[in-house]
C-alpha atoms as a PDB file:
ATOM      1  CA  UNK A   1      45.408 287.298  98.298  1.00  0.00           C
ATOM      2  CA  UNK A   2      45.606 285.642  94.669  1.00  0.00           C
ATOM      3  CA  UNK A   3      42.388 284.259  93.001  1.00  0.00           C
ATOM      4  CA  UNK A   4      43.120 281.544  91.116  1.00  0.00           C
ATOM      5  CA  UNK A   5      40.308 281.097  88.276  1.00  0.00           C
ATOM      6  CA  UNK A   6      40.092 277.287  87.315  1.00  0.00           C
ATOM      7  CA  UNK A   7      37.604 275.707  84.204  1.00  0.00           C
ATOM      8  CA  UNK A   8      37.671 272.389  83.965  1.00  0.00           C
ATOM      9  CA  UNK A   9      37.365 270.439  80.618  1.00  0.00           C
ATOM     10  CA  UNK A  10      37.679 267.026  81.723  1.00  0.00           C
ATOM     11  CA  UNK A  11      34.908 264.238  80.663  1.00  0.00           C
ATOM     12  CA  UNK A  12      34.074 264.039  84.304  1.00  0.00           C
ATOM     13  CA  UNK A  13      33.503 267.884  84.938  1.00  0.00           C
ATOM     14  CA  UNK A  14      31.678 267.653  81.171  1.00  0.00           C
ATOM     15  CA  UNK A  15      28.900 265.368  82.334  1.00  0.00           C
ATOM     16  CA  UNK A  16      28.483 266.887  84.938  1.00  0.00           C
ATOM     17  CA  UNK A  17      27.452 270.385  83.588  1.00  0.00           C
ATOM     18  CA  UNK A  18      25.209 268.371  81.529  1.00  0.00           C
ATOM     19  CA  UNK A  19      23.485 266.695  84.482  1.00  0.00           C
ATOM     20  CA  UNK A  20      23.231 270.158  85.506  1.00  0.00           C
ATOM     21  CA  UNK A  21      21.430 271.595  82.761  1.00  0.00           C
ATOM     22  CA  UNK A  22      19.041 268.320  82.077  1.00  0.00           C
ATOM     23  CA  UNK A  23      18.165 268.214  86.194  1.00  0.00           C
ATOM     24  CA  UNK A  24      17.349 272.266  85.682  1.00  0.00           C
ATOM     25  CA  UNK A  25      15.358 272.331  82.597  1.00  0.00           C
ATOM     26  CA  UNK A  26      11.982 270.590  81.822  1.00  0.00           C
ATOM     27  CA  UNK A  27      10.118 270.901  78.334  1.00  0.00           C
ATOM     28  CA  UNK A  28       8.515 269.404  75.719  1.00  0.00           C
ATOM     29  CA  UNK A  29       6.354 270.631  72.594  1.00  0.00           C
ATOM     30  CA  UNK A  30       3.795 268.712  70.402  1.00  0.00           C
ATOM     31  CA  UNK A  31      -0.363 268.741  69.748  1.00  0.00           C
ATOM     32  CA  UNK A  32      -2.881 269.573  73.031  1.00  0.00           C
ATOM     33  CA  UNK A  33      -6.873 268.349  72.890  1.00  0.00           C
ATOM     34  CA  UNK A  34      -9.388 269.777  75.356  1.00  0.00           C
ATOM     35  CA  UNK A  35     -11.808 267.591  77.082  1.00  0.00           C
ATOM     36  CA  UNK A  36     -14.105 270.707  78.508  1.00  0.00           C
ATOM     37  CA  UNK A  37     -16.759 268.561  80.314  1.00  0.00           C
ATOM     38  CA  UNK A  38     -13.845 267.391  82.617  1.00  0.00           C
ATOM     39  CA  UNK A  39     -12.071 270.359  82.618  1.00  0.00           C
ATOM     40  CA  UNK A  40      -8.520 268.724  81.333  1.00  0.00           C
ATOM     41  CA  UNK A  41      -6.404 269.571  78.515  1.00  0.00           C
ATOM     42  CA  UNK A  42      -4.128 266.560  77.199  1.00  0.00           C
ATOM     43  CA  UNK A  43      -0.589 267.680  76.181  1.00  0.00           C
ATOM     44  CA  UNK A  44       0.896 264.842  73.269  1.00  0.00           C
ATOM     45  CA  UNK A  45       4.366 265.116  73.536  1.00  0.00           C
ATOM     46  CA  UNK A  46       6.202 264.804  70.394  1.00  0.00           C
ATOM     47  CA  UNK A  47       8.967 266.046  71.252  1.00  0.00           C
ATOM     48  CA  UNK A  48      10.330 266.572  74.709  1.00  0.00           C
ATOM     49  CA  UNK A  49      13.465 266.652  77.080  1.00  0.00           C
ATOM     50  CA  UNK A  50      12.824 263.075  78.862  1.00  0.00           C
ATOM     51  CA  UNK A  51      12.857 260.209  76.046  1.00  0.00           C
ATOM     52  CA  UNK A  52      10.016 258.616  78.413  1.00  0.00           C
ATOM     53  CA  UNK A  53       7.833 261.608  77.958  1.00  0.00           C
ATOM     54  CA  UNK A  54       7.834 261.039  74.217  1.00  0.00           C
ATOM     55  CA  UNK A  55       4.564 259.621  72.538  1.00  0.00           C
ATOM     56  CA  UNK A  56       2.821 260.647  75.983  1.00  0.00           C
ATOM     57  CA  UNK A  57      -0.529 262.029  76.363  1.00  0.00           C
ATOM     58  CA  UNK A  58      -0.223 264.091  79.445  1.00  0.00           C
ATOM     59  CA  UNK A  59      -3.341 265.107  81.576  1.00  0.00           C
ATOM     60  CA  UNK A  60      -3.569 268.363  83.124  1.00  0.00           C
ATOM     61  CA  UNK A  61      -6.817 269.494  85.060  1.00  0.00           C
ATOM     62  CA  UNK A  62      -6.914 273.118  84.400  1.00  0.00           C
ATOM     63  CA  UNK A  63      -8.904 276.145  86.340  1.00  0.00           C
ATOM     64  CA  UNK A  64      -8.903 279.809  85.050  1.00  0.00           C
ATOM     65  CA  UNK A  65      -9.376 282.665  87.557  1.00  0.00           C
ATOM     66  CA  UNK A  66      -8.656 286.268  87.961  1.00  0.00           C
ATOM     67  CA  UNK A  67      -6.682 286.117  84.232  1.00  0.00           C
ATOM     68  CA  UNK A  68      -4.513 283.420  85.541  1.00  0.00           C
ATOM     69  CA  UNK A  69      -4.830 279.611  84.305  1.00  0.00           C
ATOM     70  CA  UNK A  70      -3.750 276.841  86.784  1.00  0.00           C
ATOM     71  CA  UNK A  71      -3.011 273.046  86.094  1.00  0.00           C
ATOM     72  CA  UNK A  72      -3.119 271.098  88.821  1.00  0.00           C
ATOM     73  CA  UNK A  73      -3.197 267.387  89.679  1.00  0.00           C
ATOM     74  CA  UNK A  74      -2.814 264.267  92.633  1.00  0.00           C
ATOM     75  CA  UNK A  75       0.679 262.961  91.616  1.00  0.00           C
ATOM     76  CA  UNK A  76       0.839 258.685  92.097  1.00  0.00           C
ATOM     77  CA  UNK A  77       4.519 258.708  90.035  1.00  0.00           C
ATOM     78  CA  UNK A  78       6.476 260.091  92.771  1.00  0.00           C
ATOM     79  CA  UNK A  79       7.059 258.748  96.093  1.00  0.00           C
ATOM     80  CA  UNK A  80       6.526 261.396  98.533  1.00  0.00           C
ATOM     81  CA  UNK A  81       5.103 263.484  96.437  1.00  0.00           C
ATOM     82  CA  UNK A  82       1.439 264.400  97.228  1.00  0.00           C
ATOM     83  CA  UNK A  83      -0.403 266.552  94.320  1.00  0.00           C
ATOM     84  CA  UNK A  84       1.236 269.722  92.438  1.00  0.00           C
ATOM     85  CA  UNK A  85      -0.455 272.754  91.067  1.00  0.00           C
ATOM     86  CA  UNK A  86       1.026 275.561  88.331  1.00  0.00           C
ATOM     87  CA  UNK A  87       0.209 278.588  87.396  1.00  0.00           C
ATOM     88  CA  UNK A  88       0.528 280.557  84.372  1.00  0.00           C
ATOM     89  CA  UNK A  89      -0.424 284.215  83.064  1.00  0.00           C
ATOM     90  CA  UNK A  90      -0.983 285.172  79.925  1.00  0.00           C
ATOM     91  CA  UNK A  91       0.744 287.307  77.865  1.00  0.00           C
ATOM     92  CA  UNK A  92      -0.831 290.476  76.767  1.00  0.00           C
ATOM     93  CA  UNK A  93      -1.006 291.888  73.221  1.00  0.00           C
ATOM     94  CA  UNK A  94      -2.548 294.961  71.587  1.00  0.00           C
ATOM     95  CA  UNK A  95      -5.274 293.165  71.025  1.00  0.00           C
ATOM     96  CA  UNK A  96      -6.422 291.516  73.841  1.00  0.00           C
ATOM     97  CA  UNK A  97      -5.832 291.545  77.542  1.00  0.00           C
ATOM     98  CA  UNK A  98      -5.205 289.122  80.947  1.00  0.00           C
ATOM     99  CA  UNK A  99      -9.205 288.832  81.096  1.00  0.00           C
ATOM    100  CA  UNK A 100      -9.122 287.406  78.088  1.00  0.00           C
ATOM    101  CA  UNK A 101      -8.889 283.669  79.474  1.00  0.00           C
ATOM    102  CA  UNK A 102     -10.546 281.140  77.047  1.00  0.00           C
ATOM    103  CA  UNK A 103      -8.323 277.927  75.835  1.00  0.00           C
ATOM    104  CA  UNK A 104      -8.121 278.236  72.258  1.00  0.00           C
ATOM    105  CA  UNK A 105     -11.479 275.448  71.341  1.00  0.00           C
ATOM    106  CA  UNK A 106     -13.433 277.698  73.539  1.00  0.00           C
ATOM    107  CA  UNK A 107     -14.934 281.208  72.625  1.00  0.00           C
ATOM    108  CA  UNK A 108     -11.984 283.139  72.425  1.00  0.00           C
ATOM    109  CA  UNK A 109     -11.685 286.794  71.365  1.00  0.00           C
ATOM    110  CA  UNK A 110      -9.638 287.262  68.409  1.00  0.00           C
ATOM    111  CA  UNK A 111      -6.040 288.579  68.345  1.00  0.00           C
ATOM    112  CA  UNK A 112      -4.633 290.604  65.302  1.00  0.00           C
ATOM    113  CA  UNK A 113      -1.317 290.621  65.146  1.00  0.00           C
ATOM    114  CA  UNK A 114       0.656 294.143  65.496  1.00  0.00           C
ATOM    115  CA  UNK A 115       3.866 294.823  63.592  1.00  0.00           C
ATOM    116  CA  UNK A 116       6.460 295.628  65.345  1.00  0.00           C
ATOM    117  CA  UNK A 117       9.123 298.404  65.019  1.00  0.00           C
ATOM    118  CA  UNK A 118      10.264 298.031  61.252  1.00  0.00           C
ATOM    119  CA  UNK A 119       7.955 295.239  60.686  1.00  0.00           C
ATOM    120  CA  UNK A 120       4.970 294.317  58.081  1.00  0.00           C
ATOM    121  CA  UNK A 121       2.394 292.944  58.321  1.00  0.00           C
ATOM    122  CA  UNK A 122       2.848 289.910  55.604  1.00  0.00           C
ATOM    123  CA  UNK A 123       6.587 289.201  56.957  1.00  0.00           C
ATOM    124  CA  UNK A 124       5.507 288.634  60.217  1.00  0.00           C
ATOM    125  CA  UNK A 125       2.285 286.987  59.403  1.00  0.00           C
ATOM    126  CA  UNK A 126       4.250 284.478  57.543  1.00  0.00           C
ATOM    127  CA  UNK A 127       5.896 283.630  60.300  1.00  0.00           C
ATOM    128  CA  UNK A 128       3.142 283.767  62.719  1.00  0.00           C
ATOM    129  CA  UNK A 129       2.265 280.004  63.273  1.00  0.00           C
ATOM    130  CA  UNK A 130       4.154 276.427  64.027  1.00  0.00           C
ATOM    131  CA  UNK A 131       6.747 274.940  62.217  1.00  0.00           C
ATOM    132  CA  UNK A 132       7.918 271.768  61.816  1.00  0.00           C
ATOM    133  CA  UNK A 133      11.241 270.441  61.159  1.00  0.00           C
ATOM    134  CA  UNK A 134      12.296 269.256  57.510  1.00  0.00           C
ATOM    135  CA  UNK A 135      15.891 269.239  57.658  1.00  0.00           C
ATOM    136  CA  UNK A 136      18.826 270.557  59.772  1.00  0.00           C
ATOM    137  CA  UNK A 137      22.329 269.627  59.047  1.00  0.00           C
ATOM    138  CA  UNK A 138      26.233 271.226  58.954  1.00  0.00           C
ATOM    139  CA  UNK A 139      28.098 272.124  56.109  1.00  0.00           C
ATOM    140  CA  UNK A 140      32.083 271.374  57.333  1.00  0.00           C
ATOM    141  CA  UNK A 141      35.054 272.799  56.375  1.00  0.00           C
ATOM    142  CA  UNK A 142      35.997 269.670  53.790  1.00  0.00           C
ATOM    143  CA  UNK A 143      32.782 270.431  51.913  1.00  0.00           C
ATOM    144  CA  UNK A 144      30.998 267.659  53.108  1.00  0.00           C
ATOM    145  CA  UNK A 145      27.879 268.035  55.418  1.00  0.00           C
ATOM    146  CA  UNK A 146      26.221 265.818  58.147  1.00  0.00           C
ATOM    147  CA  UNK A 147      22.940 265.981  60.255  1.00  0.00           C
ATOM    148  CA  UNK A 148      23.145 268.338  63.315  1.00  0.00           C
ATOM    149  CA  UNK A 149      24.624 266.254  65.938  1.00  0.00           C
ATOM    150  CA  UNK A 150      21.969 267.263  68.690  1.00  0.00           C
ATOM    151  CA  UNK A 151      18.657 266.139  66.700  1.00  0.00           C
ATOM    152  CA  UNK A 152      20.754 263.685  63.971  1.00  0.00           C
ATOM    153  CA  UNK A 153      19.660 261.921  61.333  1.00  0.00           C
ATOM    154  CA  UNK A 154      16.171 261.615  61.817  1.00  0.00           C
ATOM    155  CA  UNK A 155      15.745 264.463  63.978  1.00  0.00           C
ATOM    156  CA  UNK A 156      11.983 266.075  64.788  1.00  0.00           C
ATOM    157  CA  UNK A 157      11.219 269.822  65.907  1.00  0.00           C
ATOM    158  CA  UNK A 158       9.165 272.252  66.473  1.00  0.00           C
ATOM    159  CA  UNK A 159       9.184 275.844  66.061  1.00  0.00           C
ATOM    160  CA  UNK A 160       6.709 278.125  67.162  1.00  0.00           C
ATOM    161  CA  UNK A 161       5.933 281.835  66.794  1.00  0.00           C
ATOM    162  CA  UNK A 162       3.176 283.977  68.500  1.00  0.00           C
ATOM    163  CA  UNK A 163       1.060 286.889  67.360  1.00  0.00           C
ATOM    164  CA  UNK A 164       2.340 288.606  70.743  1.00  0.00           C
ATOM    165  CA  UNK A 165       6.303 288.484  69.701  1.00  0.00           C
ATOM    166  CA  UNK A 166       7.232 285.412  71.611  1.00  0.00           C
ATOM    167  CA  UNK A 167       8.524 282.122  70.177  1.00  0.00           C
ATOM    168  CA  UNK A 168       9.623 278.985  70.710  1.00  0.00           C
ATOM    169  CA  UNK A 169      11.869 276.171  69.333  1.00  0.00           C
ATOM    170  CA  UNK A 170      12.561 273.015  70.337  1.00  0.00           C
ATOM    171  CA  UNK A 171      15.004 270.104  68.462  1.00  0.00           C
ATOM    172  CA  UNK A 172      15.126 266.413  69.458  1.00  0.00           C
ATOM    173  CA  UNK A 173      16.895 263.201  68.375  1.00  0.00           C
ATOM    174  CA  UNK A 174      14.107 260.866  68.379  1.00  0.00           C
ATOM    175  CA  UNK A 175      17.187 257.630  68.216  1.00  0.00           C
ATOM    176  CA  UNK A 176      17.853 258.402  71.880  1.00  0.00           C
ATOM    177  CA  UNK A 177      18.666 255.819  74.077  1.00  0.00           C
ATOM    178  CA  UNK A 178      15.491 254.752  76.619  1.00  0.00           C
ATOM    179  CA  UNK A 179      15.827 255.107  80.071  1.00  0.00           C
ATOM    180  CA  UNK A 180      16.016 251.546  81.976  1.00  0.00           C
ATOM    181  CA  UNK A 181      13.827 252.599  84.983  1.00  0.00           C
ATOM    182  CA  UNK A 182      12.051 256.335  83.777  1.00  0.00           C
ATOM    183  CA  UNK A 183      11.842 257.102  87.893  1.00  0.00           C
ATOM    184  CA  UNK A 184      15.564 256.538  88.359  1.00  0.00           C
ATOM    185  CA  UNK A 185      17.687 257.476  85.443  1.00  0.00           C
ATOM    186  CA  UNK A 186      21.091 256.983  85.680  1.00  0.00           C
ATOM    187  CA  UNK A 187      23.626 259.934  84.696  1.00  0.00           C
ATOM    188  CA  UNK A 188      24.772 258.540  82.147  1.00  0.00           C
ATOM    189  CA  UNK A 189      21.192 258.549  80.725  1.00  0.00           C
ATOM    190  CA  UNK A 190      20.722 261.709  81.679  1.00  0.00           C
ATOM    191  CA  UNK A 191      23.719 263.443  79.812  1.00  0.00           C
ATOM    192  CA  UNK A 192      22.758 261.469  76.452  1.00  0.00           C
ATOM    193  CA  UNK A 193      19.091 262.756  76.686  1.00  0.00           C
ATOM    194  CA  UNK A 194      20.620 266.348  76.776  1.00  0.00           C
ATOM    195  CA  UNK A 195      23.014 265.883  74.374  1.00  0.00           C
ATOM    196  CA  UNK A 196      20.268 265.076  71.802  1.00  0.00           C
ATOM    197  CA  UNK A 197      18.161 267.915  72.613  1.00  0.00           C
ATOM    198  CA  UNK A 198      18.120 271.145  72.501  1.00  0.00           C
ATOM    199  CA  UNK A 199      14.989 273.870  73.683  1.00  0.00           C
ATOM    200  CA  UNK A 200      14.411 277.861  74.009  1.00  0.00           C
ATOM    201  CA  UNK A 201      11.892 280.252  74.294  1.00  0.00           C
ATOM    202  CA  UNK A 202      11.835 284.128  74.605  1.00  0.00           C
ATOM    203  CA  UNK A 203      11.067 287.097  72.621  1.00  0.00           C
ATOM    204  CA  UNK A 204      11.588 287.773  68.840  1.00  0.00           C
ATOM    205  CA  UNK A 205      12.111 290.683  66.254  1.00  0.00           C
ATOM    206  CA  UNK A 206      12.823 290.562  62.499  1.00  0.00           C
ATOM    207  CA  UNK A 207      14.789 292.694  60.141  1.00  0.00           C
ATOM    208  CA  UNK A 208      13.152 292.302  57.399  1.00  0.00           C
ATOM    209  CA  UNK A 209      15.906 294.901  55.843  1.00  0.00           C
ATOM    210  CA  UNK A 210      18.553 292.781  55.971  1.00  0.00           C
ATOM    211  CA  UNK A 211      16.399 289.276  56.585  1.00  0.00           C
ATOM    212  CA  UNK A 212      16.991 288.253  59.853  1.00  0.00           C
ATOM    213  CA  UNK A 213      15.473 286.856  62.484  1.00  0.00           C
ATOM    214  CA  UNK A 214      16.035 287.448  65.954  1.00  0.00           C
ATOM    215  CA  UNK A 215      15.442 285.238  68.904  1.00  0.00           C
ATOM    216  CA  UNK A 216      16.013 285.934  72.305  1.00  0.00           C
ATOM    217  CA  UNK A 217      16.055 283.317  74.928  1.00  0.00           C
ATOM    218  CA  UNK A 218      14.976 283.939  78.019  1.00  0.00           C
ATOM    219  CA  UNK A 219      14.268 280.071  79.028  1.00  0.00           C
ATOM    220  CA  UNK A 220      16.773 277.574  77.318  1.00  0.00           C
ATOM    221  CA  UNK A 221      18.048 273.944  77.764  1.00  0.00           C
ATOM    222  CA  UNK A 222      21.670 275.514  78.029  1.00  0.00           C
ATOM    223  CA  UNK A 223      22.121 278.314  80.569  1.00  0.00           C
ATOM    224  CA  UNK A 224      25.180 280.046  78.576  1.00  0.00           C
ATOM    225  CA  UNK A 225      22.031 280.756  75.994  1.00  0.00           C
ATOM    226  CA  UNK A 226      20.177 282.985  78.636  1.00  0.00           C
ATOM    227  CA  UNK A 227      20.006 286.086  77.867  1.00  0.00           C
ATOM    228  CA  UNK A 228      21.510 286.170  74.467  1.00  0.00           C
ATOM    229  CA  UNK A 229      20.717 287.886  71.124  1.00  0.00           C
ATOM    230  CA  UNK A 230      20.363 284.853  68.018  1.00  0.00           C
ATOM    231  CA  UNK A 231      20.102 285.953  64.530  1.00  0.00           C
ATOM    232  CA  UNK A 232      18.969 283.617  61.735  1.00  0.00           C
ATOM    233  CA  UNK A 233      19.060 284.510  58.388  1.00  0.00           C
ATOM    234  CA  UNK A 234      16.284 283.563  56.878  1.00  0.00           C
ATOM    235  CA  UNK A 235      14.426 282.755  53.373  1.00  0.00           C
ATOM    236  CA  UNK A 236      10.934 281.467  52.384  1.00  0.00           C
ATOM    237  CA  UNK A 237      10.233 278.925  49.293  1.00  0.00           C
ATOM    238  CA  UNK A 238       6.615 277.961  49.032  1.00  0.00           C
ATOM    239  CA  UNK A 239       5.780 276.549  52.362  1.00  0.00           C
ATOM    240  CA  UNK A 240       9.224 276.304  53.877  1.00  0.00           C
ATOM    241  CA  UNK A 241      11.295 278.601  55.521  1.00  0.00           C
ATOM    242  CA  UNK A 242      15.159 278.070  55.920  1.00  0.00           C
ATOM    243  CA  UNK A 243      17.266 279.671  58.632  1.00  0.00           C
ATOM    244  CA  UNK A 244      21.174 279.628  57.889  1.00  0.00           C
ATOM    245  CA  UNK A 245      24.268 281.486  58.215  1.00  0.00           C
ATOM    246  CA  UNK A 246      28.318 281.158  58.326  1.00  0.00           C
ATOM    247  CA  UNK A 247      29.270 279.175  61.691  1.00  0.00           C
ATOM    248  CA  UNK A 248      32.569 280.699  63.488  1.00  0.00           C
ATOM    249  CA  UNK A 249      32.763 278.942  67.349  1.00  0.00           C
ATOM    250  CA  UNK A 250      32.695 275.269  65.948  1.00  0.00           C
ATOM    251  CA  UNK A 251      36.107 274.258  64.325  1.00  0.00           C
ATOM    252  CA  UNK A 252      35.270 271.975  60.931  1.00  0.00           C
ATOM    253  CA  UNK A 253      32.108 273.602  60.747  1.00  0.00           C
ATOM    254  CA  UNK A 254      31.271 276.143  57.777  1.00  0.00           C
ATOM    255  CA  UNK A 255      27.554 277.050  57.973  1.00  0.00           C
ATOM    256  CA  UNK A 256      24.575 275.575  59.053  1.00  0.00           C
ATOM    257  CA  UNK A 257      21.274 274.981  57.860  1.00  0.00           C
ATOM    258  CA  UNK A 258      17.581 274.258  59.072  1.00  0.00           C
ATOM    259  CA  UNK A 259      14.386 273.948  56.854  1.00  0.00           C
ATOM    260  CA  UNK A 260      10.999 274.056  58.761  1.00  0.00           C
ATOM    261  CA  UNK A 261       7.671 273.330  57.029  1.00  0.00           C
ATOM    262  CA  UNK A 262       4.493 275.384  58.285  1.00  0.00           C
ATOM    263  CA  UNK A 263       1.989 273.313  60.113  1.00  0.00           C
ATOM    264  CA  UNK A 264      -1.104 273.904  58.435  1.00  0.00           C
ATOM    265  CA  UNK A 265      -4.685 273.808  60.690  1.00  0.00           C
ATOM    266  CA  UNK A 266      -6.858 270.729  59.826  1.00  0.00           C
ATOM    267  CA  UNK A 267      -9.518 273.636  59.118  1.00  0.00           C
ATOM    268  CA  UNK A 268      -7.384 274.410  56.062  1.00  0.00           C
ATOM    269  CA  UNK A 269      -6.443 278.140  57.116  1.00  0.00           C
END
């Protein structure tokens, strides 16, 4: 019996990948305030996967117990839909464990961040922290550039690194259509909200040999990125940092290259 292998490059069989990955993925980055008395923490989407969900402050209720912290609401958006509840555990570092449970305005103990394998202290420390986008365009092959087609012209980011080797990034094209009707968006919609975003989180190591960063996704917008190993060269002028490298799977395209800008605390450290 022959097995006939078919991939399909059509528009139609295009969008609907996209649909795909947009219906299977959910995220969105930006500032959080706690409101302890009541028990909620406020999300304020900057950027996110929905162009409805930007500029949002989103309420979730939140409970800790037994190390594990659960958001949980009534739900009045969705028609059939009675209430929903998720749960989250945190990630454990050298210096601190699951019982350590506090949201970051309450008493929490502090974490010093380890080095890892090949790794000092100051490198990583640099990087330690969230980022936020500058700049992030192509060079082509004809020597002239253009913004990155995913967050374009006036494209906003976020990138985030943790003190217990995880990180995050997330890129957004803020000109994005809006939806007609945010409860029933069409497919169309759908596949030009994805196409202007673009979202991963996982696990990271540096070379500080060679200066490289690695990121590896283990939750991403696109589900070929799952599961792979990203290097970005990287370099640090005063407060920016600049990831770029030769590009080889994009005909026209010659290199790429994105400047973030550390976010610094309104405390001042």
């Amino acid at each position: 019996m022959a097995i006939v292998a078919r991939v399909c490059f059509a528009p139609s069989c295009i969008r609907r990948m996209k649909i795909s990955a947009f219906d299977g993925f959910s995220a969105y980055c930006g500032q959080y305030e706690i409101e302890e008395t009541k028990g909620v923490i406020y999300h304020l989407a900057d950027v996110a996967r929905r162009p409805d969900v930007v500029g949002a402050r989103v309420p979730h209720p939140y409970t800790f117990h037994d190390g594990l912290l659960t958001f949980s609401d009534k739900v009045t958006s969705e028609p059939g839909v009675e209430s929903y509840s998720i749960t989250w555990r945190k990630v454990a570092t050298s210096a601190s464990s699951f019982s350590n449970t506090a949201l970051p305005s309450q008493a929490a103990v502090k974490q010093t961040p380890q080095p890892m394998g090949g790794e000092s202290g100051s490198i990583r420390d640099r990087f330690i922290g969230t980022w936020e986008l500058v700049s992030n365009e192509d060079r082509l092959t004809d020597g002239s550039t253009r913004p990155y087609p995913a967050s374009g012209p006036h494209g906003k980011g976020y990138l985030v690194y943790t003190a217990d080797g995880h990180m995050c990034a997330e890129l957004m094209n803020p000109d994005r259509p809006a939806w007609k009707d945010p409860q029933n968006p069409s497919d169309a919609e759908k596949a030009s909200a994805i196409d202007g975003f673009v979202a991963y989180c996982g696990r990271y190591e540096i070379d500080e040999a060679n200066k490289v960063m690695y990121h590896y996704p283990e939750v991403a917008w696109s589900p070929n990125y799952v599961g792979t190993k990203r290097p970005r060269p990287y370099k640090f002028k005063g407060d920016l940092m600049t990831f770029s490298d030769k590009v080889t799977n994009e005909p026209g395209v010659e290199s790429y290259s994105i400047t973030w800008r550390k976010v610094v605390p309104s405390d001042g450290r």
